[in-house]
Protein backbone atom coordinates (compact mmCIF):
# COMPACT_ATOMS: atom_id res chain seq x y z
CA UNK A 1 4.77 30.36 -26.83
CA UNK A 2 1.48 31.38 -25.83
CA UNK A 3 1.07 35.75 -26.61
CA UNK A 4 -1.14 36.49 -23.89
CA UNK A 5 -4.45 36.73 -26.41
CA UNK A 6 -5.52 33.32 -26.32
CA UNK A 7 -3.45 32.05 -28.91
CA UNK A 8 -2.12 28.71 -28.33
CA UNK A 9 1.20 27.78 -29.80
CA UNK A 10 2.11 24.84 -32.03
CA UNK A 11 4.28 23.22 -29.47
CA UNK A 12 1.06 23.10 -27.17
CA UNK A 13 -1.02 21.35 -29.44
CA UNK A 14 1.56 18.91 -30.64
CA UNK A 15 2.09 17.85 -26.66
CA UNK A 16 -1.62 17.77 -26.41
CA UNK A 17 -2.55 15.54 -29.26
CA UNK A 18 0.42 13.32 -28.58
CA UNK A 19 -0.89 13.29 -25.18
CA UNK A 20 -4.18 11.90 -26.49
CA UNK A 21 -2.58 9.52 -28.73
CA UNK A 22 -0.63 7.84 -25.80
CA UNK A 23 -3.94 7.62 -23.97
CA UNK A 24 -5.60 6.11 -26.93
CA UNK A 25 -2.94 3.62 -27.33
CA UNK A 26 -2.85 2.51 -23.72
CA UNK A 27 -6.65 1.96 -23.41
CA UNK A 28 -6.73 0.20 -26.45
CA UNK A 29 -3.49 -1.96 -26.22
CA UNK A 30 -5.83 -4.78 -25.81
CA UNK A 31 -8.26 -4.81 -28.39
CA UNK A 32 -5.47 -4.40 -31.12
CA UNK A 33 -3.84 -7.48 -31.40
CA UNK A 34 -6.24 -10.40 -32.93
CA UNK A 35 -5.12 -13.39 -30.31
CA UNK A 36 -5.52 -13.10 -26.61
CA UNK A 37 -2.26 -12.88 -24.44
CA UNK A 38 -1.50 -13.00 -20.70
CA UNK A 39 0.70 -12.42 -18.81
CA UNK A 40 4.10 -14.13 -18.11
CA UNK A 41 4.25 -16.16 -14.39
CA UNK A 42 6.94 -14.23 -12.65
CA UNK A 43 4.02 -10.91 -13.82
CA UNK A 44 0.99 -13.01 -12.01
CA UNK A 45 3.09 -13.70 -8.94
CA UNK A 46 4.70 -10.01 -8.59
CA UNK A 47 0.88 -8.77 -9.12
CA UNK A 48 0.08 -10.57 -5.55
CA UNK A 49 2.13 -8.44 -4.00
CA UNK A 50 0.88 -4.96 -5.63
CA UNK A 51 -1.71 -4.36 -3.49
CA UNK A 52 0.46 -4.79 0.13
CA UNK A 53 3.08 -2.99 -1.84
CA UNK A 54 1.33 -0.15 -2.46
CA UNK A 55 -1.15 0.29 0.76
CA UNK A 56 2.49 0.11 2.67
CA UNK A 57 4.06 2.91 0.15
CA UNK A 58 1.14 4.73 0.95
CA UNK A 59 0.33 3.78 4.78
CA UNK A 60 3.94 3.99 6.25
CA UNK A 61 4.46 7.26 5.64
CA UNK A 62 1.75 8.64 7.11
CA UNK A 63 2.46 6.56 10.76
CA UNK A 64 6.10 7.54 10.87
CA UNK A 65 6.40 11.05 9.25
CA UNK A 66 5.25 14.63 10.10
CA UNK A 67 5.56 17.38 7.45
CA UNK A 68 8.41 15.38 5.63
CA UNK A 69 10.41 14.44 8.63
CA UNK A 70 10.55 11.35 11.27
CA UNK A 71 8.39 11.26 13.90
CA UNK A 72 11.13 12.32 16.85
CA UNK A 73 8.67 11.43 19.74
CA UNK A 74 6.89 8.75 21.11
CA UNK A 75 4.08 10.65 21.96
CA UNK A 76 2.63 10.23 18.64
CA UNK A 77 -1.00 8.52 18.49
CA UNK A 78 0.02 7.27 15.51
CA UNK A 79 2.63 5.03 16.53
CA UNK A 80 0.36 3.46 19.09
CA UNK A 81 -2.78 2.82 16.66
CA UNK A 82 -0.25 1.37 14.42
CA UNK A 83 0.95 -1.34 16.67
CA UNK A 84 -2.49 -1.59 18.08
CA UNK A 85 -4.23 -1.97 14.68
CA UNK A 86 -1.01 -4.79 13.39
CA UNK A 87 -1.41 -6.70 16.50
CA UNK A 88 -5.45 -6.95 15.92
CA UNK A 89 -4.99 -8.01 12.28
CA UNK A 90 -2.32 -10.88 13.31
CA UNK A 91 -4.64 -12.04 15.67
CA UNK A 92 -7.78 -11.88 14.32
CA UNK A 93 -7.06 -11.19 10.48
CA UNK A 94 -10.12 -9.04 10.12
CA UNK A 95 -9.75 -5.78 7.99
CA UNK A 96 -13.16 -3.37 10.05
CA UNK A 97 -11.62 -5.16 13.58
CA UNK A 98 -8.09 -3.85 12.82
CA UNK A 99 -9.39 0.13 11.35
CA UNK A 100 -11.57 -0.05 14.78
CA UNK A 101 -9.00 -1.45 16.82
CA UNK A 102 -6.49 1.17 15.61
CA UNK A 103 -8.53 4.21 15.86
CA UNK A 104 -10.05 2.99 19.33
CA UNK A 105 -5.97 3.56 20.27
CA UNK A 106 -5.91 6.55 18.15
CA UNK A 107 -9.06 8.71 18.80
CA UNK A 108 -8.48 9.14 22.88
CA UNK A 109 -4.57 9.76 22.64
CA UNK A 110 -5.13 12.36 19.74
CA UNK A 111 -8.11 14.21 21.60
CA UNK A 112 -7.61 14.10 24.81
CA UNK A 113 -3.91 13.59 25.28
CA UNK A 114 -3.25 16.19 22.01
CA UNK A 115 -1.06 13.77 20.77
């Protein structure tokens, strides 16, 4: 336990160096084994999918919650942007065309409509 004086205890430096050691060991996974290694097949075709994975964990969230609950309107500018933004990238498949398309939906409904 820590006594108030600046005294740190021995169960906070044991977490802290093992802490270290696991980061050690993680960045230098690589370099300690002699031969190179890759990855398995079904690893290379899962990692394909990481990046749309992740921008949706991180993206769909943010279109259809508010303050950790469902959007309960559809007088959200979000909503609109969305669809506006999805429908550009189908079409066109450009990444700036779909961010401008969606906030071009986004920017007037939010300011002037307060949505």
């Amino acid at each position: 336990m820590s006594h108030g004086n600046g005294e740190t205890d021995l169960w906070t430096l044991l977490v802290i160096v093992g802490l270290a050691g696991v980061t050690v060991l993680a960045r230098c996974f690589f370099f300690i084994f002699d031969r190179p290694w890759g990855l398995p097949e079904w690893a290379h075709r899962a990692l394909h999918y990481a990046p749309a994975a992740a921008l949706a964990a991180v993206i769909a969230p943010e279109i259809v919650m508010t303050q950790g609950h469902l959007v309960s309107t559809w007088q959200d500018a979000r909503l609109y942007a969305a669809v506006a933004g999805a429908a550009y990238f189908f079409w066109r498949r450009g990444v700036l065309g779909t961010m401008v398309a969606g906030m071009s939906v986004y920017l007037p409904l939010h300011l002037a409509l307060g949505w």
